[in-house]
Protein backbone atom coordinates (compact mmCIF):
# COMPACT_ATOMS: atom_id res chain seq x y z
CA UNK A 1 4.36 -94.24 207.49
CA UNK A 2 1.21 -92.59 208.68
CA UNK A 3 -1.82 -93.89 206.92
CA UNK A 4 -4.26 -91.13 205.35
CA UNK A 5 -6.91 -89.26 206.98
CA UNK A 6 -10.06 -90.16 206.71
CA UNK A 7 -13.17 -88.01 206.29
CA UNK A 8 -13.53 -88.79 209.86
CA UNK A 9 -10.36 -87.66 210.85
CA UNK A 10 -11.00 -84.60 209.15
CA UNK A 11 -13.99 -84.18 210.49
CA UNK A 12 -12.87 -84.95 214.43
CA UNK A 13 -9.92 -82.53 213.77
CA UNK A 14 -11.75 -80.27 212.78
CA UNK A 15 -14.86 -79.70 215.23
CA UNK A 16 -12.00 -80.32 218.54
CA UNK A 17 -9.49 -77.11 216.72
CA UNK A 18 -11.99 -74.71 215.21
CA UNK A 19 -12.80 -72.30 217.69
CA UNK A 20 -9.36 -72.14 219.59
CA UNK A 21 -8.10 -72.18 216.00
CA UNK A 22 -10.16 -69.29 214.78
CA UNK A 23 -9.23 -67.67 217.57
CA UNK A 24 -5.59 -67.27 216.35
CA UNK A 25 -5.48 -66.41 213.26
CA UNK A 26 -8.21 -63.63 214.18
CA UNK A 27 -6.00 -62.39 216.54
CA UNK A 28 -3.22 -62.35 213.89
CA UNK A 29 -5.88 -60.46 211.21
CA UNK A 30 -6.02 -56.84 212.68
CA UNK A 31 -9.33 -57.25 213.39
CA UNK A 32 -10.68 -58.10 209.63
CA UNK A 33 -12.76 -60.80 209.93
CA UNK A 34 -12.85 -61.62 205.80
CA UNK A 35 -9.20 -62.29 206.15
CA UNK A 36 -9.67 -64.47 209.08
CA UNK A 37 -11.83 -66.85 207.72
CA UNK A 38 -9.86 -66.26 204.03
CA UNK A 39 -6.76 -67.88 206.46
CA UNK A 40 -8.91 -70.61 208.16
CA UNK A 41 -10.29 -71.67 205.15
CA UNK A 42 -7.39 -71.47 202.91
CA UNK A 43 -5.31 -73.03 205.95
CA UNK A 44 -8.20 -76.29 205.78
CA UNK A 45 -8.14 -77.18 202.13
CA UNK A 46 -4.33 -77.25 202.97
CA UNK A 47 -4.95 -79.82 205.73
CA UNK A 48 -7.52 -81.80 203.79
CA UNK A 49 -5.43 -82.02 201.13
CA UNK A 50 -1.96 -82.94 202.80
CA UNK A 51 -3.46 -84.86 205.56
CA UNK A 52 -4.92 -87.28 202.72
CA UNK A 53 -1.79 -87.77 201.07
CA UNK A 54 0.76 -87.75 203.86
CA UNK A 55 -1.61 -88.35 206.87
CA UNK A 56 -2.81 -86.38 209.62
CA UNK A 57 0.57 -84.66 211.47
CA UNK A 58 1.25 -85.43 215.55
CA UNK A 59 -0.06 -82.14 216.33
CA UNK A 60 -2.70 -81.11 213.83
CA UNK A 61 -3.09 -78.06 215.84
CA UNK A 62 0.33 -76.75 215.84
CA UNK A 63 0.13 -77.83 211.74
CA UNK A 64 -2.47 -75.49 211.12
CA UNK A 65 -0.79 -72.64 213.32
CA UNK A 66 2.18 -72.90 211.25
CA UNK A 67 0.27 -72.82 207.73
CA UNK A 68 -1.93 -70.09 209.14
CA UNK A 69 0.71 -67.89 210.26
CA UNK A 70 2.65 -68.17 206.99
CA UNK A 71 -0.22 -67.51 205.09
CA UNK A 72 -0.84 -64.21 206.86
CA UNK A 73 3.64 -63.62 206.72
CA UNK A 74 2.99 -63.92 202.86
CA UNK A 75 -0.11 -61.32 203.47
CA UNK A 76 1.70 -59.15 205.16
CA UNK A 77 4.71 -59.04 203.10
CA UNK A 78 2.29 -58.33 200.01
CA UNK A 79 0.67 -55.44 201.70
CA UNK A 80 2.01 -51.84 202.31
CA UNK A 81 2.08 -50.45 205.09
CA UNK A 82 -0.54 -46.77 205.26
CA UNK A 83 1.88 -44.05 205.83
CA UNK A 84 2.84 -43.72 209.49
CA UNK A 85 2.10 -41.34 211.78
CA UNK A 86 4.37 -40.37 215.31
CA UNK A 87 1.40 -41.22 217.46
CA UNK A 88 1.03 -44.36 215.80
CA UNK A 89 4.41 -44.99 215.70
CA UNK A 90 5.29 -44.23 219.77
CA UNK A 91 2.18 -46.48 220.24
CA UNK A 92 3.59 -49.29 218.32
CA UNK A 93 6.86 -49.11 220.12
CA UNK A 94 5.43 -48.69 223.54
CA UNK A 95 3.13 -51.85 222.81
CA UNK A 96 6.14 -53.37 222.16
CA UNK A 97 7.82 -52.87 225.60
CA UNK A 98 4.98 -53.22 227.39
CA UNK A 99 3.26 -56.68 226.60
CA UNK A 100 1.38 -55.38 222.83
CA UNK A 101 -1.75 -53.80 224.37
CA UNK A 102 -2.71 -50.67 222.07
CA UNK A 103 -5.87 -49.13 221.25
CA UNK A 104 -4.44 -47.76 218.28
CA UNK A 105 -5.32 -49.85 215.11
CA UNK A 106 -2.34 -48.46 213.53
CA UNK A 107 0.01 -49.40 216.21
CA UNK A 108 -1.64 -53.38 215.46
CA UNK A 109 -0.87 -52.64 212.00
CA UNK A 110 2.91 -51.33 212.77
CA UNK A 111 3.11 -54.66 215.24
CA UNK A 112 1.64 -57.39 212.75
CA UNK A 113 4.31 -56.15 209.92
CA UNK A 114 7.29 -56.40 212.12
CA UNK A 115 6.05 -60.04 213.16
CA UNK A 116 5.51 -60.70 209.73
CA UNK A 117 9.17 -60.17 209.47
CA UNK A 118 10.43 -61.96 212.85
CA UNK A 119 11.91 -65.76 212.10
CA UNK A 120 9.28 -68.12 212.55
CA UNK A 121 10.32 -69.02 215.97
CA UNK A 122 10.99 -65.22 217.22
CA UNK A 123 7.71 -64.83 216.40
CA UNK A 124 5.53 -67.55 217.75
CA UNK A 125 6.54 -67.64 221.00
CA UNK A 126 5.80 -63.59 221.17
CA UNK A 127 2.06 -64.69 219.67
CA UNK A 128 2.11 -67.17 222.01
CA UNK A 129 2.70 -64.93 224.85
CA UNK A 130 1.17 -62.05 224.23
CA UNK A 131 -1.90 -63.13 221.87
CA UNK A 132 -2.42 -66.42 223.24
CA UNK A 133 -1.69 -65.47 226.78
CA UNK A 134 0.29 -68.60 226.97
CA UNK A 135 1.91 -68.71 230.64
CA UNK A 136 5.72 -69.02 230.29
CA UNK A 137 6.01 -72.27 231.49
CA UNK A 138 3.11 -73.21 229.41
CA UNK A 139 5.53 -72.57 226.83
CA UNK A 140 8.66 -73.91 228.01
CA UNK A 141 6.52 -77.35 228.34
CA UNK A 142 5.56 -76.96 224.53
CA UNK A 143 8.77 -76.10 223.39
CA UNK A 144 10.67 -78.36 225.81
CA UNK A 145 12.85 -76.00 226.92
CA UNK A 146 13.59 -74.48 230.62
CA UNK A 147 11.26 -70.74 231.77
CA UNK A 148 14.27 -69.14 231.87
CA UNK A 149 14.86 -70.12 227.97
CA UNK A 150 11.46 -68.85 226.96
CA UNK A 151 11.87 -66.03 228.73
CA UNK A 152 15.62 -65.45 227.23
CA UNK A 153 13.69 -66.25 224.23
CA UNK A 154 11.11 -63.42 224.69
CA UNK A 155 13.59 -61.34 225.46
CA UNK A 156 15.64 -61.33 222.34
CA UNK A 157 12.31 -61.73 220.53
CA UNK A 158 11.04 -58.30 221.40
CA UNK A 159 14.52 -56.69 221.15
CA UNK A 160 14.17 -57.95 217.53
CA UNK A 161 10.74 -56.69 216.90
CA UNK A 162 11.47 -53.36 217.92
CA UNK A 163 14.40 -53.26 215.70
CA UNK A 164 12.84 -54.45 213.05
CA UNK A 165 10.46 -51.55 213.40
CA UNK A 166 12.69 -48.77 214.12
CA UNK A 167 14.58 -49.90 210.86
CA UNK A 168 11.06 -49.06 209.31
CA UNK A 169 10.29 -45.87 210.96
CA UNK A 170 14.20 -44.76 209.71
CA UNK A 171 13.67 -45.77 205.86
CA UNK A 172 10.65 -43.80 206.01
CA UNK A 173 11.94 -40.77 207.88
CA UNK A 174 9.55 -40.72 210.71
CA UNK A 175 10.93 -39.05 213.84
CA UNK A 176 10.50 -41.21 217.71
């Protein structure tokens, strides 16, 4: 059993994670910095209070990635989506294909929902990739799997995303 964090721990973790940390879940916010640091704090008190009763996890960083992230899923899920637009929409789909870079704030919007909606794994290593810029072997070392498996994995993880968003754009009647 691990033994409980101290306020040192806590306090170590904290200063060696925050920036690369704040980093992504900013990148995961749209741009809105309020929700940002609602995540990163929210995600802390988690840590604080978990890492003091079950100790501090083997990778604290990867811990507070995955409360982060679900904490903006559960955000996302909440929210709807502003009515969509075709611009927006070929922007979002485009971004998809071709490695997420958009201008359009909409098209962000249109790509954080369908990740939102990805399974957890699907959807981290497109973050990883594409927000993080994560190399793929980078990831394959993390993951422990072969480049040709992340990239598989990218693969089917953008196929998904872009179904997952074309399923939208149908429900809502908005022409590609």
């Amino acid at each position: 059993m691990r033994r409980s964090a101290t306020e040192a721990d806590v306090r170590r973790i904290y200063r060696e994670t925050l920036d690369d940390f704040y980093g992504v879940v900013s990148r995961g916010c749209e741009g809105d910095r309020d929700l940002a640091e609602d995540v990163v704090q929210e995600t802390w008190l988690r840590a604080v209070d978990a890492w003091r009763r079950q100790g501090v996890p083997d990778a604290p960083s990867a811990w507070l990635a995955t409360v982060a992230r679900n904490l903006l899923v559960d955000h996302y899920r909440r929210r709807r989506l502003a009515p969509l637009d075709e611009e927006a929409t070929a922007s979002a789909l485009a971004a998809v294909d071709n490695g997420f870079d958009t201008e359009s704030a909409e098209a962000a919007r249109l790509i954080q929902w369908g990740l939102a909606r990805l399974p957890l794994g699907q959807s981290r290593v497109l973050e990883a990739f594409h927000f993080e810029q994560l190399s793929v072997a980078r990831i394959a070392a993390d993951l422990r799997l072969s480049e040709r498996a992340v990239e598989g994995r990218l693969r089917r993880a953008r196929q998904k995303l872009r179904q997952a968003i074309e399923r939208l754009l149908a429900t809502r009647g908005v022409q590609r």
